[in-house]
C-alpha atoms as a PDB file:
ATOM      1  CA  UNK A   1     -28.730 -13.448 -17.219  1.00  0.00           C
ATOM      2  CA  UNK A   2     -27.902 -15.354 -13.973  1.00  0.00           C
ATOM      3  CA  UNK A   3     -28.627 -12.793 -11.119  1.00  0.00           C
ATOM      4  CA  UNK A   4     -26.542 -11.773  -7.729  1.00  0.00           C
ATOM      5  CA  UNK A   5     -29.049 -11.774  -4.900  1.00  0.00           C
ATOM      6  CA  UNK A   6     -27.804  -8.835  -2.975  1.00  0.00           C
ATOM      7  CA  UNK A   7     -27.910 -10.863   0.577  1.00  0.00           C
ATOM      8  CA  UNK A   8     -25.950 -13.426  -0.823  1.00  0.00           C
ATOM      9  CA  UNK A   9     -23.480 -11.120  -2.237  1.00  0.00           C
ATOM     10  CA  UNK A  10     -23.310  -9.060   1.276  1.00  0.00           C
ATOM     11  CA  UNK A  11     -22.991 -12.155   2.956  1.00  0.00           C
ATOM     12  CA  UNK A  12     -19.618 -13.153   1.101  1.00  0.00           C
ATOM     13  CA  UNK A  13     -18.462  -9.447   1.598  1.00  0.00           C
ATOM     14  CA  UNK A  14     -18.588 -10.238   5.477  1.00  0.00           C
ATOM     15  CA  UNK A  15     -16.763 -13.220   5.478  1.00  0.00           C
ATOM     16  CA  UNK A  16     -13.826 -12.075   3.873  1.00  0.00           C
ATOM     17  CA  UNK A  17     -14.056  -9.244   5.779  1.00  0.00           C
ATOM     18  CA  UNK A  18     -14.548 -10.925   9.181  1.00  0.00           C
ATOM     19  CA  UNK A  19     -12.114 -13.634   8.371  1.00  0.00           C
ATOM     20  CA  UNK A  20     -13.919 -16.438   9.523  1.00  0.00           C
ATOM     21  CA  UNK A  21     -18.085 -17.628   8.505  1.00  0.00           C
ATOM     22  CA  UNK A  22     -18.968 -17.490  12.747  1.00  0.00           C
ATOM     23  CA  UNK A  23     -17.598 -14.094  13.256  1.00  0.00           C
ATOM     24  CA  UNK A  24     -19.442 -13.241   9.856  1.00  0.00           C
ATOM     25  CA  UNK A  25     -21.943 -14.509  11.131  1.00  0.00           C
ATOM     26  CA  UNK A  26     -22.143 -12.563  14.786  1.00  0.00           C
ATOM     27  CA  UNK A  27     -21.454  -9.369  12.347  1.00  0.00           C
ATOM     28  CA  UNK A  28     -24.658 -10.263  10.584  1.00  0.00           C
ATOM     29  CA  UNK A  29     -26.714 -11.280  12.976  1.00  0.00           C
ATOM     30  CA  UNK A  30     -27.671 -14.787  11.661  1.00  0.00           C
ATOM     31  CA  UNK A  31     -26.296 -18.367  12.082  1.00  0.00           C
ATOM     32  CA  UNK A  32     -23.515 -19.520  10.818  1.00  0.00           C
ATOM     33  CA  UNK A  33     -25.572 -22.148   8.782  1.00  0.00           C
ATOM     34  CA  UNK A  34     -27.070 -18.732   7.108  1.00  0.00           C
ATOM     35  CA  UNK A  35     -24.041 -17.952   6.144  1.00  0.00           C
ATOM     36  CA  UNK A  36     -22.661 -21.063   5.005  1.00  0.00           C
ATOM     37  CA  UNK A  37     -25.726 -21.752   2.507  1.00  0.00           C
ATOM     38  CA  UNK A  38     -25.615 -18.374   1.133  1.00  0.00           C
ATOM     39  CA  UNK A  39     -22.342 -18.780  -0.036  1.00  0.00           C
ATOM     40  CA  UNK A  40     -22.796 -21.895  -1.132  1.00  0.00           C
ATOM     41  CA  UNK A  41     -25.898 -20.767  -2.778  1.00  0.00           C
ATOM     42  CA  UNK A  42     -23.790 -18.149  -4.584  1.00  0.00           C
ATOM     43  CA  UNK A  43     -21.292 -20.129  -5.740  1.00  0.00           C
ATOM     44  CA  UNK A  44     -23.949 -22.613  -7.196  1.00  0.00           C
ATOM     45  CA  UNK A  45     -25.613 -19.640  -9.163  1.00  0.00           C
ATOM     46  CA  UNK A  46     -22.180 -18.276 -10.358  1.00  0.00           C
ATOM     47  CA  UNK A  47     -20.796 -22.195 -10.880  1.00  0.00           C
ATOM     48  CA  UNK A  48     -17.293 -21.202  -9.202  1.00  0.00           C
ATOM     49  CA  UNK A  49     -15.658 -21.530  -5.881  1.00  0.00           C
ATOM     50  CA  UNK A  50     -15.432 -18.160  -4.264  1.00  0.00           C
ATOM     51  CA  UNK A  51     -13.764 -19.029  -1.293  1.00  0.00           C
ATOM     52  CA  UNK A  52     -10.754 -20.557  -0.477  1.00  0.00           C
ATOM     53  CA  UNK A  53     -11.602 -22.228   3.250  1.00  0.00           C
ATOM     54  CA  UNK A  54      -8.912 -21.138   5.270  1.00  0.00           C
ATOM     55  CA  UNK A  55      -8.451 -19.202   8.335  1.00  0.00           C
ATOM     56  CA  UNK A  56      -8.782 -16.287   7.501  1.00  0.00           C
ATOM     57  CA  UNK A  57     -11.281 -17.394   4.798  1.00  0.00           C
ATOM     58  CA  UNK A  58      -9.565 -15.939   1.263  1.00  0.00           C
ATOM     59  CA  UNK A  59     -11.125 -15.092  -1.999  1.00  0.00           C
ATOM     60  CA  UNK A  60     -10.636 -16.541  -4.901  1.00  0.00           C
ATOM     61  CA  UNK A  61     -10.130 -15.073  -8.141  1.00  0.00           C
ATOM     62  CA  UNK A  62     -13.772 -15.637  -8.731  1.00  0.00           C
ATOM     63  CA  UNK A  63     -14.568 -14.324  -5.491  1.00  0.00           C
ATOM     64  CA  UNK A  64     -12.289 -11.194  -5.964  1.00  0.00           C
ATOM     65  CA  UNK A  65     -14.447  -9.728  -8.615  1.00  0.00           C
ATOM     66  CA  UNK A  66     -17.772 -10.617  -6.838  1.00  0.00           C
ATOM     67  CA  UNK A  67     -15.934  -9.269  -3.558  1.00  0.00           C
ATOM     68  CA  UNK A  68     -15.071  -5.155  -5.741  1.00  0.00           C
ATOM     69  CA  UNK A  69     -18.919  -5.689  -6.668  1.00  0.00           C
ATOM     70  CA  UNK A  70     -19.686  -5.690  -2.825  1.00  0.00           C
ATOM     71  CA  UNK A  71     -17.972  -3.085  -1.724  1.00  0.00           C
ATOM     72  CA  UNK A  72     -18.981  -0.457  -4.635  1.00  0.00           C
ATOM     73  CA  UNK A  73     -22.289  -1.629  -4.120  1.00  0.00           C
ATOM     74  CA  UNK A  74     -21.871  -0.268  -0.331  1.00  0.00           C
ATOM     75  CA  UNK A  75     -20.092   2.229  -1.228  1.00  0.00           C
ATOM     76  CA  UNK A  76     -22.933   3.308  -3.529  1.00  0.00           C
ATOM     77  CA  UNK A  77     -25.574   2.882  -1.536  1.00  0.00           C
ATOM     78  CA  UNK A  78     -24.587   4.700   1.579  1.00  0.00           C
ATOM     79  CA  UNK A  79     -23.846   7.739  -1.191  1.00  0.00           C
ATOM     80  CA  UNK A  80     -27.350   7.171  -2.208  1.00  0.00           C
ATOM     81  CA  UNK A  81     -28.462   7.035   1.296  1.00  0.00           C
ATOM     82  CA  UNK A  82     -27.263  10.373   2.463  1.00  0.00           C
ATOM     83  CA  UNK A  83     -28.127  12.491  -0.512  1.00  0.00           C
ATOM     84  CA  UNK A  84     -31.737  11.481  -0.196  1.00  0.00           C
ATOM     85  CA  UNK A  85     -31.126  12.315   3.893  1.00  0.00           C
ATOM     86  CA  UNK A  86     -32.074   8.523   4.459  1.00  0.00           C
ATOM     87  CA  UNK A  87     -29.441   7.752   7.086  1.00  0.00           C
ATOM     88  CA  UNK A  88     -30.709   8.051  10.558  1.00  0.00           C
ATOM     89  CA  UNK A  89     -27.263  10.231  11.361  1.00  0.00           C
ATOM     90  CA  UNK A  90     -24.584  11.329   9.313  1.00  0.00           C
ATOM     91  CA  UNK A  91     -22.527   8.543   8.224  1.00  0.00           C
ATOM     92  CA  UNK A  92     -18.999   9.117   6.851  1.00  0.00           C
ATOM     93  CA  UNK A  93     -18.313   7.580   3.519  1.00  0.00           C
ATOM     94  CA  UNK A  94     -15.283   4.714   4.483  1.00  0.00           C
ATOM     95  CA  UNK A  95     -12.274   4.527   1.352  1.00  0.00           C
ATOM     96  CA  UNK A  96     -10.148   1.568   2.238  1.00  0.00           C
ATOM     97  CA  UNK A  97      -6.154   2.842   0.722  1.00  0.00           C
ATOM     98  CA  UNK A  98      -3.248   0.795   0.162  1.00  0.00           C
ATOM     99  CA  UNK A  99      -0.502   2.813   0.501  1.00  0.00           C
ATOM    100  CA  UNK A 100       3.423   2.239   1.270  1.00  0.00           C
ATOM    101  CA  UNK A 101       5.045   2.946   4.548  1.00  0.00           C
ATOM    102  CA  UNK A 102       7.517   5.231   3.036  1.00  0.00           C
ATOM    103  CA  UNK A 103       4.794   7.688   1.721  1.00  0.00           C
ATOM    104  CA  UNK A 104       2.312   7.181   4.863  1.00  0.00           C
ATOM    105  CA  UNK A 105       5.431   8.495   7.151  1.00  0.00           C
ATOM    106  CA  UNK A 106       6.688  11.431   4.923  1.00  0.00           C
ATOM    107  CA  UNK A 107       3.944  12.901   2.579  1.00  0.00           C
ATOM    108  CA  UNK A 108       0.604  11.128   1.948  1.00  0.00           C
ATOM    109  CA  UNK A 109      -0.852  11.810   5.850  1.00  0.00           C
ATOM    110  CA  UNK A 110      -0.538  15.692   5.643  1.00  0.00           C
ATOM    111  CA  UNK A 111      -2.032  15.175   2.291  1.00  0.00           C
ATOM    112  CA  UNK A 112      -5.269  13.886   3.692  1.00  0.00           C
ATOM    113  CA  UNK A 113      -5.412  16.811   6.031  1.00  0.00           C
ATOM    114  CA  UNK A 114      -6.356  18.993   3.152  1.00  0.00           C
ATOM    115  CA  UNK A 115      -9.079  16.746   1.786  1.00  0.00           C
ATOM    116  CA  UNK A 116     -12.379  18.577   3.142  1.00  0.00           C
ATOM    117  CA  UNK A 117     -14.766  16.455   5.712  1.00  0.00           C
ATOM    118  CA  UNK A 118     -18.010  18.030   4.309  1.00  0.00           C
ATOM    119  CA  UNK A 119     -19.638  15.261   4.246  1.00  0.00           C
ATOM    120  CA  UNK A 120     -16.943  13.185   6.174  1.00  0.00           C
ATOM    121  CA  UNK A 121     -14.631  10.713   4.811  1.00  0.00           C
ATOM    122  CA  UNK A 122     -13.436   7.709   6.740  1.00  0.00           C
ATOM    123  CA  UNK A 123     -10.040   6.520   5.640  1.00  0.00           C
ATOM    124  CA  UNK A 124      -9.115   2.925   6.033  1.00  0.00           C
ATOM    125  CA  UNK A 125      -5.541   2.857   5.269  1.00  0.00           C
ATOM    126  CA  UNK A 126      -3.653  -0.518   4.442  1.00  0.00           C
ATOM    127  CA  UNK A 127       0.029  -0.519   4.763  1.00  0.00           C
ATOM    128  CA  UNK A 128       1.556  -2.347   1.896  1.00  0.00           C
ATOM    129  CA  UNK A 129       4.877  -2.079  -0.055  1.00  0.00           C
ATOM    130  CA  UNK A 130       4.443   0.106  -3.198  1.00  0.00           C
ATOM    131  CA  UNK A 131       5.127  -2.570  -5.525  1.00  0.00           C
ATOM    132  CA  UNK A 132       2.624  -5.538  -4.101  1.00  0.00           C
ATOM    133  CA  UNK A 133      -0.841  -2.759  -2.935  1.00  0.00           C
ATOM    134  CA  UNK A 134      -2.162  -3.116  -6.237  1.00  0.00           C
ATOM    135  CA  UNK A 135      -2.874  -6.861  -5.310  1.00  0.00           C
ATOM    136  CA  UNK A 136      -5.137  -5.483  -2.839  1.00  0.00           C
ATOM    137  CA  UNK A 137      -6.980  -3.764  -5.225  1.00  0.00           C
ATOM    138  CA  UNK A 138      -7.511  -6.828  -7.524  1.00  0.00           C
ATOM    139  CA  UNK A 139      -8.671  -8.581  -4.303  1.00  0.00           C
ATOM    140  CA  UNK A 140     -11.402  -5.979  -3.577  1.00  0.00           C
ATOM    141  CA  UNK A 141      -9.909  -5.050  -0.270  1.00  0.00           C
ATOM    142  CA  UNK A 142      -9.247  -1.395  -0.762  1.00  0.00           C
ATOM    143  CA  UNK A 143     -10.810   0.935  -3.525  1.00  0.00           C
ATOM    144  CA  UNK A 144      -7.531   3.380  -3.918  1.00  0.00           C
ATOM    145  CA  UNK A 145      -3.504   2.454  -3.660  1.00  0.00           C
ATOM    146  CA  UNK A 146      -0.752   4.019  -4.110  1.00  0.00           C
ATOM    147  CA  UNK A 147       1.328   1.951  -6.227  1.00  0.00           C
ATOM    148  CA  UNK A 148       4.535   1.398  -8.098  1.00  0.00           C
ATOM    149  CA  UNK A 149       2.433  -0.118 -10.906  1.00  0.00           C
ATOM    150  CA  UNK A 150       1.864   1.655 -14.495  1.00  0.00           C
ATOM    151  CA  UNK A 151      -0.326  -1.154 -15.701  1.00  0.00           C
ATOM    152  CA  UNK A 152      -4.279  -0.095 -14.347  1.00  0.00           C
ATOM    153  CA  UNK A 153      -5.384  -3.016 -12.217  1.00  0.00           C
ATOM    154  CA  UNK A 154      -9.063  -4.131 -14.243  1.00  0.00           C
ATOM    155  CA  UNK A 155     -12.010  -2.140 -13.614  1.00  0.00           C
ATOM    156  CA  UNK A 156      -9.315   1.029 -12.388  1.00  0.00           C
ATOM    157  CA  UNK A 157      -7.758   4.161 -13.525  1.00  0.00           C
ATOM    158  CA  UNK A 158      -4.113   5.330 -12.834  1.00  0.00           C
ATOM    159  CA  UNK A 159      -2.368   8.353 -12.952  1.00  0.00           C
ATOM    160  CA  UNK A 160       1.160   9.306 -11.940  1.00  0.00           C
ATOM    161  CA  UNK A 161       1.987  10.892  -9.056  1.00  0.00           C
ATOM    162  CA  UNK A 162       6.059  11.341  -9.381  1.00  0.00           C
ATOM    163  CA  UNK A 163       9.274   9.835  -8.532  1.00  0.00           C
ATOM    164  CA  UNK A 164       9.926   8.903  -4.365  1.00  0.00           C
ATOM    165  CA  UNK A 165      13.963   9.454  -4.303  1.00  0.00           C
ATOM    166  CA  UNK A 166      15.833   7.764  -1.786  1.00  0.00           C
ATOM    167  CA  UNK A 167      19.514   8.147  -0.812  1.00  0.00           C
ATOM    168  CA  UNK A 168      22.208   5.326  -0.531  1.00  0.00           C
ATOM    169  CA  UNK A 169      23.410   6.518   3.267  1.00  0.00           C
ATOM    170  CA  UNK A 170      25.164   5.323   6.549  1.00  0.00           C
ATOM    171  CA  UNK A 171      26.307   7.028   9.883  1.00  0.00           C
ATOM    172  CA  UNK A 172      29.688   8.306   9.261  1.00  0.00           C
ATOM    173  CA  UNK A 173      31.165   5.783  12.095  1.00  0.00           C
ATOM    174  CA  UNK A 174      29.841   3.126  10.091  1.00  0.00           C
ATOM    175  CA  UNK A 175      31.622   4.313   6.722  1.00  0.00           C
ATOM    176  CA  UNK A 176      34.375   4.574   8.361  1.00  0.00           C
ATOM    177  CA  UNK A 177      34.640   0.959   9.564  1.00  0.00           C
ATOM    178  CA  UNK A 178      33.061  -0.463   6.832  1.00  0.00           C
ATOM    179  CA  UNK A 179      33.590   1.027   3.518  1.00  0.00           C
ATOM    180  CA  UNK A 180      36.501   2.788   3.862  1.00  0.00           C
ATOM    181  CA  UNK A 181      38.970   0.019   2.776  1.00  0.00           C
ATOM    182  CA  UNK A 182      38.152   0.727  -0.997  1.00  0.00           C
ATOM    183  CA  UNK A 183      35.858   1.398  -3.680  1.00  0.00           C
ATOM    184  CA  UNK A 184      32.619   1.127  -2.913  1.00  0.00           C
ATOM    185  CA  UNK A 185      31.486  -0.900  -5.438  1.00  0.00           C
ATOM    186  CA  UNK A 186      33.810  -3.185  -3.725  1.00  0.00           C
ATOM    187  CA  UNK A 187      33.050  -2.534  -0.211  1.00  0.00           C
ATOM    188  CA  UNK A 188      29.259  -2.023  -0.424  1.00  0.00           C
ATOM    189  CA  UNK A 189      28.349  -5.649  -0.912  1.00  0.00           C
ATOM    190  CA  UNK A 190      29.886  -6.921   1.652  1.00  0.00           C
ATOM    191  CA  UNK A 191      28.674  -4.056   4.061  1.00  0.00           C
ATOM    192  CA  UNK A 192      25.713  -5.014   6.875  1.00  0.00           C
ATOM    193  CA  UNK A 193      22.408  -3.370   5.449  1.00  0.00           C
ATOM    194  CA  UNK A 194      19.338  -2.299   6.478  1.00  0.00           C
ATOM    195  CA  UNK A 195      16.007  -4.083   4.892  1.00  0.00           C
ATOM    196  CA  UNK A 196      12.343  -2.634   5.313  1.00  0.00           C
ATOM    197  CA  UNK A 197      11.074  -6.607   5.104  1.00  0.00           C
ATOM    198  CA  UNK A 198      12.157  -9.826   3.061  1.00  0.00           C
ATOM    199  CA  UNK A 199      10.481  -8.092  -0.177  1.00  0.00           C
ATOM    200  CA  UNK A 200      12.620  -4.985  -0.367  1.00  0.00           C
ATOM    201  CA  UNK A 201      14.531  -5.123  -3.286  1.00  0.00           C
ATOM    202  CA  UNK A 202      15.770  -1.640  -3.342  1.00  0.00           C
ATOM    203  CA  UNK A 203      19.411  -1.888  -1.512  1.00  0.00           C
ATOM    204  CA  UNK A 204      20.094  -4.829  -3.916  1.00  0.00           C
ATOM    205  CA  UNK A 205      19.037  -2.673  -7.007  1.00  0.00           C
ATOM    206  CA  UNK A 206      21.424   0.112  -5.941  1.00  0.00           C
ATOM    207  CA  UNK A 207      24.562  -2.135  -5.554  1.00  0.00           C
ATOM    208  CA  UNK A 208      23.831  -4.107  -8.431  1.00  0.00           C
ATOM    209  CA  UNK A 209      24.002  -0.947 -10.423  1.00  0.00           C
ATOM    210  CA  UNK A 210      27.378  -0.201  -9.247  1.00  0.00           C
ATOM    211  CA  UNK A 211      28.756  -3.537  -9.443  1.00  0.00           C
ATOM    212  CA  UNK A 212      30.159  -4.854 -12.507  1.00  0.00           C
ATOM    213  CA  UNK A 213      28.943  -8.827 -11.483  1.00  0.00           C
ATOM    214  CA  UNK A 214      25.658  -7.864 -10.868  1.00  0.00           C
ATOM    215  CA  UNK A 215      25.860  -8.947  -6.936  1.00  0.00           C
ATOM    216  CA  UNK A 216      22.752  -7.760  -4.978  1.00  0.00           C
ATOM    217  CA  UNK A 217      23.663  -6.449  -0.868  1.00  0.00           C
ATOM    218  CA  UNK A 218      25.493  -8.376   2.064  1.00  0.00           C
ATOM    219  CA  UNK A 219      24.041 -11.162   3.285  1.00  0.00           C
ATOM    220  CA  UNK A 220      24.266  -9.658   6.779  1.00  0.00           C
ATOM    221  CA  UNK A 221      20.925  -8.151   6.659  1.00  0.00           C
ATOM    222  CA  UNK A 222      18.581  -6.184   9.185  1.00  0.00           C
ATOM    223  CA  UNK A 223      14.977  -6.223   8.963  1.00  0.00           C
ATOM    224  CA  UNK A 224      13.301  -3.568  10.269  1.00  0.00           C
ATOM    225  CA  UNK A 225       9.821  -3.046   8.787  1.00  0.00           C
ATOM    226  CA  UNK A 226       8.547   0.038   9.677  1.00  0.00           C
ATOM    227  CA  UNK A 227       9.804   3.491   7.708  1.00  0.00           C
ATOM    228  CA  UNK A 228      10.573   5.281  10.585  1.00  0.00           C
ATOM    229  CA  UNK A 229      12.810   2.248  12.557  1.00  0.00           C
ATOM    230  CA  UNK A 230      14.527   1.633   9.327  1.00  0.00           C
ATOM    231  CA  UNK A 231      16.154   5.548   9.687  1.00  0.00           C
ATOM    232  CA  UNK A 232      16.851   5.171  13.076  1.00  0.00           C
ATOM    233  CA  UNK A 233      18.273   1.905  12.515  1.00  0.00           C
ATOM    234  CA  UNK A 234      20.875   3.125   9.337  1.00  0.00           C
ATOM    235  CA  UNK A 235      21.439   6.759  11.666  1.00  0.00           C
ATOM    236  CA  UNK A 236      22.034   4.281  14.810  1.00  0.00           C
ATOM    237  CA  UNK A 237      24.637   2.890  12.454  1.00  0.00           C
ATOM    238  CA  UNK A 238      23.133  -0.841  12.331  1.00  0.00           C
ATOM    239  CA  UNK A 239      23.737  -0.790   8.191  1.00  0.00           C
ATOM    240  CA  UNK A 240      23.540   1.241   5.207  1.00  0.00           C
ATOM    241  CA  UNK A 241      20.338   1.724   3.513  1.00  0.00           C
ATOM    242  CA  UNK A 242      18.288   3.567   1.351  1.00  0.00           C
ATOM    243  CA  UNK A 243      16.172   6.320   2.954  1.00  0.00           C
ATOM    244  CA  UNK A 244      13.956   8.862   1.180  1.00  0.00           C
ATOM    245  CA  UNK A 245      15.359  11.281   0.974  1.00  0.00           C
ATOM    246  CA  UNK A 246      12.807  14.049   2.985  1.00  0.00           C
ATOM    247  CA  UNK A 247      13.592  11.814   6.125  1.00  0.00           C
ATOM    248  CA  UNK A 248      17.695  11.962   5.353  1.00  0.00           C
ATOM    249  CA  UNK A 249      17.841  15.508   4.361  1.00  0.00           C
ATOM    250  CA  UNK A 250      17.763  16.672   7.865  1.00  0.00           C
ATOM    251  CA  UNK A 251      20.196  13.764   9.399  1.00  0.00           C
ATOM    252  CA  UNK A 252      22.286  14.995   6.623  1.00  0.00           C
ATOM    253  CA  UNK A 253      22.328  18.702   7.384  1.00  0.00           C
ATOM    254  CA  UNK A 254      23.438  17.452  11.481  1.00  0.00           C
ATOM    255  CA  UNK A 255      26.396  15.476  10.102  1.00  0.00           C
ATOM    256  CA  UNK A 256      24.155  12.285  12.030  1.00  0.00           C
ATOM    257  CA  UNK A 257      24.365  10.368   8.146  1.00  0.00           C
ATOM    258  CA  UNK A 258      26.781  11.042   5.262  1.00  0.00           C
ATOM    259  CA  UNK A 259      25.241  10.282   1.104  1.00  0.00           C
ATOM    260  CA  UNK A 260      27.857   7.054   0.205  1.00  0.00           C
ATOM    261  CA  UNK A 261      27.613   8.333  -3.376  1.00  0.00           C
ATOM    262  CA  UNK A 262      25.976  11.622  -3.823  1.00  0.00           C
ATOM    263  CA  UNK A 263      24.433  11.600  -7.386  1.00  0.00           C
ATOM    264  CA  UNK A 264      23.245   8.546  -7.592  1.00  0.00           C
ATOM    265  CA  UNK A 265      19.599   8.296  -5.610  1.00  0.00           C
ATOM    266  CA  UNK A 266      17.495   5.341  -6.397  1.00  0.00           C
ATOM    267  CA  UNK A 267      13.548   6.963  -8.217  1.00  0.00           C
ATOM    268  CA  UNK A 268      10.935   4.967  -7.547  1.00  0.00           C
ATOM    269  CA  UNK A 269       7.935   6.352  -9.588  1.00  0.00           C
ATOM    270  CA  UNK A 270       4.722   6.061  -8.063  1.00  0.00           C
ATOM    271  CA  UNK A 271       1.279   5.753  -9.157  1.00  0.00           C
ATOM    272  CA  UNK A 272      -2.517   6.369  -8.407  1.00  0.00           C
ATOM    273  CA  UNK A 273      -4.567   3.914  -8.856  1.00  0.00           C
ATOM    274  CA  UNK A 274      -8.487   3.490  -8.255  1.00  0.00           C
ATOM    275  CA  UNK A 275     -11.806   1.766  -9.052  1.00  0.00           C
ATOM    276  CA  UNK A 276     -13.857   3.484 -11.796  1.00  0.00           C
ATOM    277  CA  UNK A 277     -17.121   4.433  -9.757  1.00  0.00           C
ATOM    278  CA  UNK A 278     -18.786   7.373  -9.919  1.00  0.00           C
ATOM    279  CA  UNK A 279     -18.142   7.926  -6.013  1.00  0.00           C
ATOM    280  CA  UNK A 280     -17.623  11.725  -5.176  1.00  0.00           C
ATOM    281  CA  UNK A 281     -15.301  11.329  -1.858  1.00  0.00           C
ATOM    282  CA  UNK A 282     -12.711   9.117  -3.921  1.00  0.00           C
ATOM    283  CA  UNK A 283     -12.391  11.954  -6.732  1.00  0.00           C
ATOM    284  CA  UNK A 284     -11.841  14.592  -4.339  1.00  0.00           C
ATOM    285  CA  UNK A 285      -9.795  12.455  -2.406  1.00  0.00           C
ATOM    286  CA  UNK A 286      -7.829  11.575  -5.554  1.00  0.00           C
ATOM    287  CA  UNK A 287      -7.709  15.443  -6.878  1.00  0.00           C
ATOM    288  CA  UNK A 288      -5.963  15.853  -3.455  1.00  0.00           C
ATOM    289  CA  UNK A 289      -3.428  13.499  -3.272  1.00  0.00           C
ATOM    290  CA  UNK A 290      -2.473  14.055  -6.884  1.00  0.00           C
ATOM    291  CA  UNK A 291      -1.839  18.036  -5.641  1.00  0.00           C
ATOM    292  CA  UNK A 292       0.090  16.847  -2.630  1.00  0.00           C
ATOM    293  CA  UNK A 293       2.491  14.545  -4.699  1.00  0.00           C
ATOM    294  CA  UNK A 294       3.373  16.845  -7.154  1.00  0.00           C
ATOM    295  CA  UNK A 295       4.522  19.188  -4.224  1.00  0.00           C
ATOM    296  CA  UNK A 296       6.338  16.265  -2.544  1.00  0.00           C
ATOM    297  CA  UNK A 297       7.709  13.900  -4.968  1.00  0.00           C
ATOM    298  CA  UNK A 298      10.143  14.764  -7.830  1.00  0.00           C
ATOM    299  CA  UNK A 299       8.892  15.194 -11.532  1.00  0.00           C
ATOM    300  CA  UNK A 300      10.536  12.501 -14.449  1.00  0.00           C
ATOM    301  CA  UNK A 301      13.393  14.503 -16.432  1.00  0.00           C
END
């Protein structure tokens, strides 16, 4: 059975995460000829290119599984560590989390509030859209996502969490002026709208449900990529969009954005998703975001 040396395999660890072999290096506190020849001398004992050299340095999908080894290795360790009071001062046990911007500005943040810091937990959270942070899990970069994904990523374990709802709205100024001349299966597509980033597919989802053609949104479209901007931007009357729906409930209740077809919200379900180790932090953590979510999202009829 062809071994990983442990140095080698920390070694690769660091250059992903460091981006580049020098500042891996500087991180390490060798050369960056160490480095270089222990990767090299790891991909020579696993036969495969684990690196892709580019800047940043990228794994491949060789160096994605050795790359989840790393981390639960670490992760592992400094559990070990502190349980046999080995760690020269308490040391909080780091969970990288992909999670979407949606959830980190409405419900997932108060949900870490409740998960207990005896011992502490570090969370490192990555900001991805629901449907693309499981990638980040098959690339070793985070141990936990929330994620849009039913199918377990390998070596992980998913559970549901419930349906995020969001709500086709505008300002009423802008309904006025732009989807007031008819239908709104007629108007809607040709309508400004409001886009979180170049991968949000939701707006043309909704409009292609209402359209008999199929047609997807206007192709004047705003970008703004951060949850937050993206209400202010459809309540500032920029476009329509979808918002979810515990950030539009209140701009509903002022009369500051009207529902263009009440009874018709767009689900999204979302998903829980993490690496099977035996880590205690990441089960509590996971116990507690499951609780939060069924308070916060919506439950499948």
């Amino acid at each position: 059975m062809t071994e990983l040396p442990l140095d080698q395999v920390r070694t690769l660890l660091a250059v992903v995460d460091e981006g580049t072999f020098d500042a891996a290096a500087a991180a390490l506190h060798v050369t960056p000829s160490a480095v270089s020849q222990r990767v090299k001398a790891l991909e020579q004992r696993t036969g495969r290119v684990l690196l892709m050299r580019t800047k940043p340095v990228r794994p491949t999908e060789s160096g994605q599984v050795v790359v989840r080894f790393a981390r639960q290795l670490t992760t592992l360790e400094r559990d070990a560590q502190r349980e046999l009071g080995l760690a020269a001062r308490p040391h909080g046990t780091r969970l990288p989390i992909a999670v979407n911007a949606d959830s980190l500005a409405t419900w997932f943040l108060p949900a870490l509030t409740r998960v207990p810091q005896s011992p502490p937990i570090c969370f490192d959270l990555h900001r991805e859209d629901e449907a693309h942070t499981a990638a980040l899990l098959r690339e070793g970069k985070v141990m936990a996502a929330v994620t849009s994904s039913a199918e377990p990523v390998v070596g992980c374990t998913v559970r549901p969490l419930g349906l995020a709802r969001y709500l086709p709205v505008a300002s009423p100024r802008f309904a006025a002026h732009h989807l007031s001349n008819g239908p709104l299966e007629r108007c809607l597509p040709d309508a400004p709208v409001i886009l979180f980033d170049r991968r949000d597919e939701l707006q043309d989802r909704f409009v292609r449900s209402l359209t008999p053609d199929g047609s997807g949104a206007g192709r004047l479209r705003h970008h703004v990529p951060t949850s937050e901007g993206f209400c202010d931007a459809v309540a500032a009357g920029l476009g329509w969009g979808l918002v979810p729906e515990p950030q539009a409930e209140p701009l509903l209740q002022s009369g500051a954005l009207t529902q263009l077809s009440p009874g018709r919200p767009v689900d999204v379900p979302l998903y829980w998703q993490q690496w099977k180790l035996d880590v205690p932090a990441l089960e509590l953590v996971a116990k507690t975001i499951a609780a939060a979510a069924a308070e916060s999202l919506h439950t499948p009829d």
